[in-house]
N, C-alpha and C. Protein backbone atom coordinates (compact mmCIF):
# COMPACT_ATOMS: atom_id res chain seq x y z
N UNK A 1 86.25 13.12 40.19
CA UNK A 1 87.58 13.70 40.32
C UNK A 1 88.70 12.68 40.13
N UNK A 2 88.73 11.52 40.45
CA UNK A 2 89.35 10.28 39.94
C UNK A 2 89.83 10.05 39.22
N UNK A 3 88.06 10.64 38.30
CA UNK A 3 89.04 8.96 37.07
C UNK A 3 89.59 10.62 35.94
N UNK A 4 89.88 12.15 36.43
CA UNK A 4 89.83 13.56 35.82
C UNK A 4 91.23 13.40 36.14
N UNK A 5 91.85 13.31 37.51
CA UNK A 5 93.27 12.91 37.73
C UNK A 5 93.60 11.72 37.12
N UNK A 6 92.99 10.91 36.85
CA UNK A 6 93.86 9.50 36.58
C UNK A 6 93.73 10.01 35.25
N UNK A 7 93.13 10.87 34.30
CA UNK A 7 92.83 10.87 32.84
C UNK A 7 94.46 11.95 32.84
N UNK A 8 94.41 12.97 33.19
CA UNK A 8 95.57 14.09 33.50
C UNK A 8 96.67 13.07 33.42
N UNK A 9 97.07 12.62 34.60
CA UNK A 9 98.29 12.10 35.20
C UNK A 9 98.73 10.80 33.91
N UNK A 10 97.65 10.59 33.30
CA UNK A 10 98.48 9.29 31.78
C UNK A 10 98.55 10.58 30.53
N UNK A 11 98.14 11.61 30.64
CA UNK A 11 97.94 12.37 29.32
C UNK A 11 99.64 13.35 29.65
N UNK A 12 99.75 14.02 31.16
CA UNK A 12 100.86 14.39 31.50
C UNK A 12 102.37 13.77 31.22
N UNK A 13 102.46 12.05 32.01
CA UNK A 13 103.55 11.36 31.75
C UNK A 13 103.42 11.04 30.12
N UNK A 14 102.58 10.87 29.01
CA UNK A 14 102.52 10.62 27.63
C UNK A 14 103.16 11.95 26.75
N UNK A 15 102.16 13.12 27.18
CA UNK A 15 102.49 14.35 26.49
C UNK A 15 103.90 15.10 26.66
N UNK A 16 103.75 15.48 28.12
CA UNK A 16 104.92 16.29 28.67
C UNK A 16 106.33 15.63 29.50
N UNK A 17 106.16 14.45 29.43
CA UNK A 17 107.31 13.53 30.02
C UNK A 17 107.51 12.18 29.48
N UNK A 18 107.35 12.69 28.04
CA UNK A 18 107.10 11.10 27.25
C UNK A 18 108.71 9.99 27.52
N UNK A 19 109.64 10.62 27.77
CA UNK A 19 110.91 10.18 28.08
C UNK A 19 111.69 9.72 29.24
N UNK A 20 111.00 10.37 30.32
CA UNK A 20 111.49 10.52 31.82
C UNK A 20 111.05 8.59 32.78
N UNK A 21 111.77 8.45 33.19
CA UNK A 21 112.13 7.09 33.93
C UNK A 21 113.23 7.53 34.64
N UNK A 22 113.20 7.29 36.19
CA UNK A 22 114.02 7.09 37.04
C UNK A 22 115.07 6.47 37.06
N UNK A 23 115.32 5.42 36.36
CA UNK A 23 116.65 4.97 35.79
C UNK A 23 117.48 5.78 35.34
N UNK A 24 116.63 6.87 34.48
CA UNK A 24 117.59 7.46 33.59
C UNK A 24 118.47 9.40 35.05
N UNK A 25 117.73 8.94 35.59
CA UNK A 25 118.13 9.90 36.53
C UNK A 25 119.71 10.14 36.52
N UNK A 26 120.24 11.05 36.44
CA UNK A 26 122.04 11.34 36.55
C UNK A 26 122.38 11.37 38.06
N UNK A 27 123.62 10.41 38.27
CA UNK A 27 124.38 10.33 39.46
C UNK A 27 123.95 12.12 40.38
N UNK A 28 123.71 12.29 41.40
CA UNK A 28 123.53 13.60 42.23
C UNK A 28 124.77 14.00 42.73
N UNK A 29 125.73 13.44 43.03
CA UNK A 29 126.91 13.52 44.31
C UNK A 29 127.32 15.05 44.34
N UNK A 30 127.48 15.67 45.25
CA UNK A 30 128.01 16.63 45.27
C UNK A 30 127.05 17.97 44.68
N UNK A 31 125.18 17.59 44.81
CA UNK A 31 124.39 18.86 44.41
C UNK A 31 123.45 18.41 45.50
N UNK A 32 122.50 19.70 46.19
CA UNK A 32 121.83 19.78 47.02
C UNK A 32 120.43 20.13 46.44
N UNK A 33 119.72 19.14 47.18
CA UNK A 33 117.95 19.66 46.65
C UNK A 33 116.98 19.79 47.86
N UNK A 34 116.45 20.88 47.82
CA UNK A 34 115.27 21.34 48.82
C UNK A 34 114.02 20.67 48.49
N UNK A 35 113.82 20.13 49.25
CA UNK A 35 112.36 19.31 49.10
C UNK A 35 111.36 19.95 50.28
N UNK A 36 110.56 20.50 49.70
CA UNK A 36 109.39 21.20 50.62
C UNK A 36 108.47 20.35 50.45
N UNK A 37 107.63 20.37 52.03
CA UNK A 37 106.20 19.23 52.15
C UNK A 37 106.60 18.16 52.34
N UNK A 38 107.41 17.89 53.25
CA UNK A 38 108.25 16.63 54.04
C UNK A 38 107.26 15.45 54.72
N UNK A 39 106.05 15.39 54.35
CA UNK A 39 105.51 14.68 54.94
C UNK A 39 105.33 13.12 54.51
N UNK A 40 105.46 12.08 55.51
CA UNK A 40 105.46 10.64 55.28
C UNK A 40 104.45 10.20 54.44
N UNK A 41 105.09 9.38 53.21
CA UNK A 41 104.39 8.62 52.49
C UNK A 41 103.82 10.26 51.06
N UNK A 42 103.96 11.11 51.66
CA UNK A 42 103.51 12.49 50.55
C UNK A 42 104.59 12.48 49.23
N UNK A 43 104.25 13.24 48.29
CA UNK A 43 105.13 13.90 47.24
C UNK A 43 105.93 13.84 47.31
N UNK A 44 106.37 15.07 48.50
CA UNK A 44 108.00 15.23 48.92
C UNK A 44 108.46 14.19 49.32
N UNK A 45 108.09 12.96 50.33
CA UNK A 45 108.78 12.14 51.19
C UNK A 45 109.33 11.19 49.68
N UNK A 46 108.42 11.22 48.72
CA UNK A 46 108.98 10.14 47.62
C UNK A 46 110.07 11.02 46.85
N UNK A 47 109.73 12.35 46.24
CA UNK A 47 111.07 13.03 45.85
C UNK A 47 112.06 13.16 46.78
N UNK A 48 112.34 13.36 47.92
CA UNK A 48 113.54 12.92 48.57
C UNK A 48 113.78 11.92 48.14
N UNK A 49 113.09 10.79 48.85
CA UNK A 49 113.72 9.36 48.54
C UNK A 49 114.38 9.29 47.58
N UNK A 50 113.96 9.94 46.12
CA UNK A 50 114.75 9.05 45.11
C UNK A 50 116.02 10.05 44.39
N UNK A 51 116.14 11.70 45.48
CA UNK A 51 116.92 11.94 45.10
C UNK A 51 118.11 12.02 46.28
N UNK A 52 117.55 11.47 47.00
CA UNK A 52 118.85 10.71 47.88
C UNK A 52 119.37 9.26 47.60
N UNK A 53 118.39 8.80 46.47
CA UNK A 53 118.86 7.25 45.63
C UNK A 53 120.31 7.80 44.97
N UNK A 54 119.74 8.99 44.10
CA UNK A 54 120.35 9.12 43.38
C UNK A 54 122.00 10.37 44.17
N UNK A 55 122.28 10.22 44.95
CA UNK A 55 122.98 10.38 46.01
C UNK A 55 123.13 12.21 45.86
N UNK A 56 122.15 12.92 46.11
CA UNK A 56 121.94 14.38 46.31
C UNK A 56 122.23 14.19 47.95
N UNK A 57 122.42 15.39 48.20
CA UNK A 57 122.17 15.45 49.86
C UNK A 57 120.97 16.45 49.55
N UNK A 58 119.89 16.11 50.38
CA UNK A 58 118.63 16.23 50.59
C UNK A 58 118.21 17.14 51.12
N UNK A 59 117.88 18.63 51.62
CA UNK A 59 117.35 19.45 52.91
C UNK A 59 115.82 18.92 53.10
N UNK A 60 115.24 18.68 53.37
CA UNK A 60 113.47 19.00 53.99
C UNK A 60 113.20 19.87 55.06
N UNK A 61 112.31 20.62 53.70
CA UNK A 61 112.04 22.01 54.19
C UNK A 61 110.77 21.79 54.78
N UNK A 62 110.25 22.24 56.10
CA UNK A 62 108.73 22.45 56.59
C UNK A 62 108.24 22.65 57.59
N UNK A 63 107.24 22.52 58.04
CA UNK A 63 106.60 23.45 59.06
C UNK A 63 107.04 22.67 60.67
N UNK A 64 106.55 21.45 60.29
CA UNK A 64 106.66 20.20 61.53
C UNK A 64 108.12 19.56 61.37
N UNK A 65 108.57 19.30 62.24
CA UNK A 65 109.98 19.11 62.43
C UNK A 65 109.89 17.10 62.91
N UNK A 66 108.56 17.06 63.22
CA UNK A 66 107.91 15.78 63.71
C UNK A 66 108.06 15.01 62.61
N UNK A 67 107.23 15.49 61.46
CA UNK A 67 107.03 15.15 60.03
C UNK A 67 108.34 14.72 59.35
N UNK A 68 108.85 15.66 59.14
CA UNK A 68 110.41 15.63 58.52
C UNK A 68 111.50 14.68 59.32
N UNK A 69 111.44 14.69 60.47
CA UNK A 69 112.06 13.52 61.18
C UNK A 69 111.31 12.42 60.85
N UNK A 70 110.36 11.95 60.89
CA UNK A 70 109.67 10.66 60.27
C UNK A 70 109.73 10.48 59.28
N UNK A 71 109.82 11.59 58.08
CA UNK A 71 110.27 10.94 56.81
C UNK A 71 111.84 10.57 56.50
N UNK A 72 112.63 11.72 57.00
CA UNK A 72 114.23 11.09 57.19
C UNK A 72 114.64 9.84 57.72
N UNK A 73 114.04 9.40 58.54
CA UNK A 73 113.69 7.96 59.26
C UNK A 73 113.20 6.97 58.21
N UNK A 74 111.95 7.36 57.63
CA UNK A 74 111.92 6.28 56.32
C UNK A 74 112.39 6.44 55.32
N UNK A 75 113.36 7.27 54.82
CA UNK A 75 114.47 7.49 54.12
C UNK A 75 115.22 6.64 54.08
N UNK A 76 116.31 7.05 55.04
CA UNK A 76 117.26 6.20 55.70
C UNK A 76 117.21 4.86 55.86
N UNK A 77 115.86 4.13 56.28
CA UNK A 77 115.61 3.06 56.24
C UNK A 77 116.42 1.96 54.86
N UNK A 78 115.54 2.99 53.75
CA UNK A 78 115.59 2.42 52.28
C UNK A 78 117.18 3.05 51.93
N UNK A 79 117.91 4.02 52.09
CA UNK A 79 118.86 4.28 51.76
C UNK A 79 119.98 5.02 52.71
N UNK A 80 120.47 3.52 53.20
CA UNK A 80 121.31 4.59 54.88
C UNK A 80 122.34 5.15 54.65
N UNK A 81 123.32 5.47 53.30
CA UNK A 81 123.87 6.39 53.35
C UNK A 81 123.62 7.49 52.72
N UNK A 82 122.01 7.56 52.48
CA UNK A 82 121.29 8.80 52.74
C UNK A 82 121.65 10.38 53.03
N UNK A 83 122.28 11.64 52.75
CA UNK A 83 122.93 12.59 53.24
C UNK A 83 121.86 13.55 53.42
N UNK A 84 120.84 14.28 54.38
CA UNK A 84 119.65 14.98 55.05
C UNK A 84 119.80 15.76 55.88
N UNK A 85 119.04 16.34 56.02
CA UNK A 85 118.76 17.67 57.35
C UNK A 85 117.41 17.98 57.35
N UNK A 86 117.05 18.39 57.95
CA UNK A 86 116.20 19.37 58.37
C UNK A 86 115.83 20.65 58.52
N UNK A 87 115.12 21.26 57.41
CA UNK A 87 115.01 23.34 57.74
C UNK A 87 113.48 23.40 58.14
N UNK A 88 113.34 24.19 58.96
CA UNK A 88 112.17 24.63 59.61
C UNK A 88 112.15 25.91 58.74
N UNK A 89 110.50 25.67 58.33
CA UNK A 89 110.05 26.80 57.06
C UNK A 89 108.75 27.00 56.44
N UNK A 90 108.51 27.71 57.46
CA UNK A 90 106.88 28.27 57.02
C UNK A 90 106.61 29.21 55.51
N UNK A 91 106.40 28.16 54.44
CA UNK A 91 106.58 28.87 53.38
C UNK A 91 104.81 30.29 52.96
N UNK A 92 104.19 30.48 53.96
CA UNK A 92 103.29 31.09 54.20
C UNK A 92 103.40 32.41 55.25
N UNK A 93 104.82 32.54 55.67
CA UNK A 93 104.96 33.50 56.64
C UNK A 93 106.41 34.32 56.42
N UNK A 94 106.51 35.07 55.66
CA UNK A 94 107.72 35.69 55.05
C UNK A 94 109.09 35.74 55.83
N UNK A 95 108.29 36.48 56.76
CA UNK A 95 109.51 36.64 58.32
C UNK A 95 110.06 35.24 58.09
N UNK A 96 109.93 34.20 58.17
CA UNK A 96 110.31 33.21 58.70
C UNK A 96 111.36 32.59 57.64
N UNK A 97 110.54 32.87 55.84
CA UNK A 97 111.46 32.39 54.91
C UNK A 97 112.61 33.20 54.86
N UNK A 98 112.73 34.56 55.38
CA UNK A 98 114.03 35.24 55.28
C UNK A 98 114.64 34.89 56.42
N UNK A 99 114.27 34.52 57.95
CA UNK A 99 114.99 33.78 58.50
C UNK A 99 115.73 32.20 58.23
N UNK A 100 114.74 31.36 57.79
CA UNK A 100 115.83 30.15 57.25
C UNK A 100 116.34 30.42 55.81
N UNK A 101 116.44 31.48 55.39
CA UNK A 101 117.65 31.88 53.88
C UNK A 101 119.04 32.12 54.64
């Protein structure tokens, strides 16, 4: 399964993102991005990060409020004027996504 992801993930950034570098990212100021799966060191905790580099204000959306405070924490660390919150959001339980809409 390894070396099936590691074969994907160089054929993906070659084929379908032959252009894309973080450098080239556009200034954020003044647009908001939902980042679901807030968890430290995960997916999301790195897409926040770099679109609070790129100065978005950030929501993290998710289940644990524990989680999402620990990644806003290592956020902040790397970028303290960082702009974040926190939404509690069980994206598996409907009731709940029409409550945090």
């Amino acid at each position: 399964p390894i070396g099936l992801s590691l074969l994907c993930d160089g054929w993906a950034k070659a084929y379908l993102f032959p252009n894309f570098s973080l450098s080239k990212m556009p200034r954020l100021e003044g647009k908001t991005a939902v980042v679901t799966g807030p968890t430290l060191h995960g997916i999301g905790h790195i897409s926040a990060l770099e679109l609070a580099r790129a100065g978005a204000h950030v929501v993290l959306a998710g289940r644990s409020e524990k989680k999402g405070q620990e990644t806003m924490d290592a956020i902040k660390a790397e970028v303290p004027t960082a702009s974040m919150e926190f939404l509690r959001l069980d994206l598996s339980h409907l009731p709940a996504v029409r409550e945090a809409a």
